[in-house]
C-alpha atoms as a PDB file:
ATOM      1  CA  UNK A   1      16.765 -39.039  13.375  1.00  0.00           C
ATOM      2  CA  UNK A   2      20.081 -37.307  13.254  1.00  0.00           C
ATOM      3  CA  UNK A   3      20.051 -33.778  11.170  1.00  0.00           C
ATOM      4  CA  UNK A   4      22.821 -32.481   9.399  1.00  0.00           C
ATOM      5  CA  UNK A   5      24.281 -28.899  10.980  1.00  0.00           C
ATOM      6  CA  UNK A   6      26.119 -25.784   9.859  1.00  0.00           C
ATOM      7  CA  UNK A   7      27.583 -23.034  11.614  1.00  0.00           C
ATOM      8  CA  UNK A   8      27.036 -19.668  10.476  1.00  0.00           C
ATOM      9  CA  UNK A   9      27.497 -16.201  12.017  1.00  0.00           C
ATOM     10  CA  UNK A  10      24.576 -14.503  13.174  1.00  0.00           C
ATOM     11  CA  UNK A  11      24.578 -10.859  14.800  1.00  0.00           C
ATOM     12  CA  UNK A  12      21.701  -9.924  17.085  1.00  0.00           C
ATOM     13  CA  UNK A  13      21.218  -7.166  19.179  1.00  0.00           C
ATOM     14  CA  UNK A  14      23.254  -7.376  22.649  1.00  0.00           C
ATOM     15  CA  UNK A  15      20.150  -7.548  24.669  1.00  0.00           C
ATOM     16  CA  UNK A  16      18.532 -10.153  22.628  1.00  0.00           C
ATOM     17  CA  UNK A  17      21.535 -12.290  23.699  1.00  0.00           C
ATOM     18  CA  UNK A  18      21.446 -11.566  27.594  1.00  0.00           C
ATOM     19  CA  UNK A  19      17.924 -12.759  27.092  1.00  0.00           C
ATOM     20  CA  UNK A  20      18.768 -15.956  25.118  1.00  0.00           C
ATOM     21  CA  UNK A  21      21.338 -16.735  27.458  1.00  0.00           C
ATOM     22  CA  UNK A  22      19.183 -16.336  30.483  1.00  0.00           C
ATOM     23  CA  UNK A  23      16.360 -18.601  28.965  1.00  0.00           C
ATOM     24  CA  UNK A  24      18.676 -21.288  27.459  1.00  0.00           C
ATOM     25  CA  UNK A  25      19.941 -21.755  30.943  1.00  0.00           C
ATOM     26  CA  UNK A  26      21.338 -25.310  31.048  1.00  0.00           C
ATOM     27  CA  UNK A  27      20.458 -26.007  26.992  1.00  0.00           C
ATOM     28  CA  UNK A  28      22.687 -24.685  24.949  1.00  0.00           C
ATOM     29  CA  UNK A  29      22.336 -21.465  23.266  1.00  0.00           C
ATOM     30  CA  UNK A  30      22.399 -22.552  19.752  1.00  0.00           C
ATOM     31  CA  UNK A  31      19.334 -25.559  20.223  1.00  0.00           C
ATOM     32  CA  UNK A  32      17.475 -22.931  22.227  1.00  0.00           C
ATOM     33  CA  UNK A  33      17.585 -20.643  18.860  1.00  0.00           C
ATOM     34  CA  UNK A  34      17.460 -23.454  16.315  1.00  0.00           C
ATOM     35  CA  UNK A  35      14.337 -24.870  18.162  1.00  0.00           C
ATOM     36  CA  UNK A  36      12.478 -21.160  17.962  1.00  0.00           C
ATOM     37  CA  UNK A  37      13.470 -20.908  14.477  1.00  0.00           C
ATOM     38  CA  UNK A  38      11.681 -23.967  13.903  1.00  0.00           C
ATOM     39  CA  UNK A  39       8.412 -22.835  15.259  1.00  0.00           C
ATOM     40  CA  UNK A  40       8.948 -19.563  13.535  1.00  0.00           C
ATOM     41  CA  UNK A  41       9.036 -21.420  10.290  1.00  0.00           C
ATOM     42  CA  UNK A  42       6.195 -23.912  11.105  1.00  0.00           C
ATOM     43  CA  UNK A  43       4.178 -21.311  12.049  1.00  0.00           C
ATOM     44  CA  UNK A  44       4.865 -19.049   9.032  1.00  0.00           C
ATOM     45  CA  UNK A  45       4.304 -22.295   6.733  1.00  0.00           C
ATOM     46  CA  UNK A  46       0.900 -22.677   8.447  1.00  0.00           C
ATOM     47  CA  UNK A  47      -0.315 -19.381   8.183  1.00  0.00           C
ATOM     48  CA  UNK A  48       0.403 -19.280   4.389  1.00  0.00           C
ATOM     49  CA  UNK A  49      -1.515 -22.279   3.986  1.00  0.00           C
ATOM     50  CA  UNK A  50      -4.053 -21.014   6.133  1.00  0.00           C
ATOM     51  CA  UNK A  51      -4.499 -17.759   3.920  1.00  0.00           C
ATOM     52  CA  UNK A  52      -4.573 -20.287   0.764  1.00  0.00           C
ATOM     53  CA  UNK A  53      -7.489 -21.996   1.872  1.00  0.00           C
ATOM     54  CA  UNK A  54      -9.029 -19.072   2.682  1.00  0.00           C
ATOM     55  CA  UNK A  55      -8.631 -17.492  -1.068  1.00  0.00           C
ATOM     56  CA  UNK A  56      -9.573 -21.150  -2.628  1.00  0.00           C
ATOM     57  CA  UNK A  57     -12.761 -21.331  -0.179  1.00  0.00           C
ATOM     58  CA  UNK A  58     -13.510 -17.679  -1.381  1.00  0.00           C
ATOM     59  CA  UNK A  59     -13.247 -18.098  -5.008  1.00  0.00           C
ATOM     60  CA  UNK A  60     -15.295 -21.662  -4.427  1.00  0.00           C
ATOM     61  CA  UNK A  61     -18.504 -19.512  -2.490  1.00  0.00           C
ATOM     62  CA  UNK A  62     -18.385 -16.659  -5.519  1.00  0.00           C
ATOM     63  CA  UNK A  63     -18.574 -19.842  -7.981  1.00  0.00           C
ATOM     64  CA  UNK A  64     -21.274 -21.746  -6.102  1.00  0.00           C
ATOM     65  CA  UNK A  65     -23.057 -18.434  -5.825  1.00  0.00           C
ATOM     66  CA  UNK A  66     -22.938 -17.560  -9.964  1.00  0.00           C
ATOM     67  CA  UNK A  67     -23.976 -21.078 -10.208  1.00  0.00           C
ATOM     68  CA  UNK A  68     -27.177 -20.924  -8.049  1.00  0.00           C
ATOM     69  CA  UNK A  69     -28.209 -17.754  -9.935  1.00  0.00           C
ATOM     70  CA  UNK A  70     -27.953 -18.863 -13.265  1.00  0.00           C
ATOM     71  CA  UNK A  71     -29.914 -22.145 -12.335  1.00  0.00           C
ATOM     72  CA  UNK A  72     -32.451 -20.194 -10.461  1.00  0.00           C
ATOM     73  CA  UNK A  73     -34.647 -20.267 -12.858  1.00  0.00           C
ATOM     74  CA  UNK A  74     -34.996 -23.692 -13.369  1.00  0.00           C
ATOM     75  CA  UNK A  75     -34.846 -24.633  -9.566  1.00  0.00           C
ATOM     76  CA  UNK A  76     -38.264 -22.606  -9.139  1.00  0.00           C
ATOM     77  CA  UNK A  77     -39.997 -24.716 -12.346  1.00  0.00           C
ATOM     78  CA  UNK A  78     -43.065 -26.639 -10.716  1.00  0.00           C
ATOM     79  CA  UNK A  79     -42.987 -25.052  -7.705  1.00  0.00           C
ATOM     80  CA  UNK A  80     -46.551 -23.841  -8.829  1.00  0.00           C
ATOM     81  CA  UNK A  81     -48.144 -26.709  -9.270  1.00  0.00           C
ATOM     82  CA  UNK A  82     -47.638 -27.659  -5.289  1.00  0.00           C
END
């Protein structure tokens, strides 16, 4: 699978750079930064997710909660006669 590239111009702090150099080693500069940008964004997709499950699991315990307590009631009829 072959993706499409751009260049653009990107300024980063000098010793950010020494340290991308020294870690690219024989890759080349510009995979080594398109690769962590990747996993940047993966991981910032993932954690949004993550919090909207959360929220949605949340809102589904308050509203299985206000369900059981306004069928309370009802649950307990014949529990006498046992």
């Amino acid at each position: 699978m072959h993706t499409e590239t751009v260049r653009i111009n990107v300024t980063l702090p000098r010793e950010l750079l020494e340290s991308v150099n020294d870690i690219a080693g024989s890759r080349s500069r510009s995979r080594l930064i398109a690769e962590s940008l990747q996993e940047y964004v993966r991981k910032i997709k993932k954690d949004e997710l993550e919090k909207q499950l959360e929220e949605g699991y949340q809102a589904a315990a308050k509203e299985s909660i206000a369900l059981t307590e306004e069928f309370a009631a009802v649950d307990l009829e014949g529990w006498d006669e046992y």
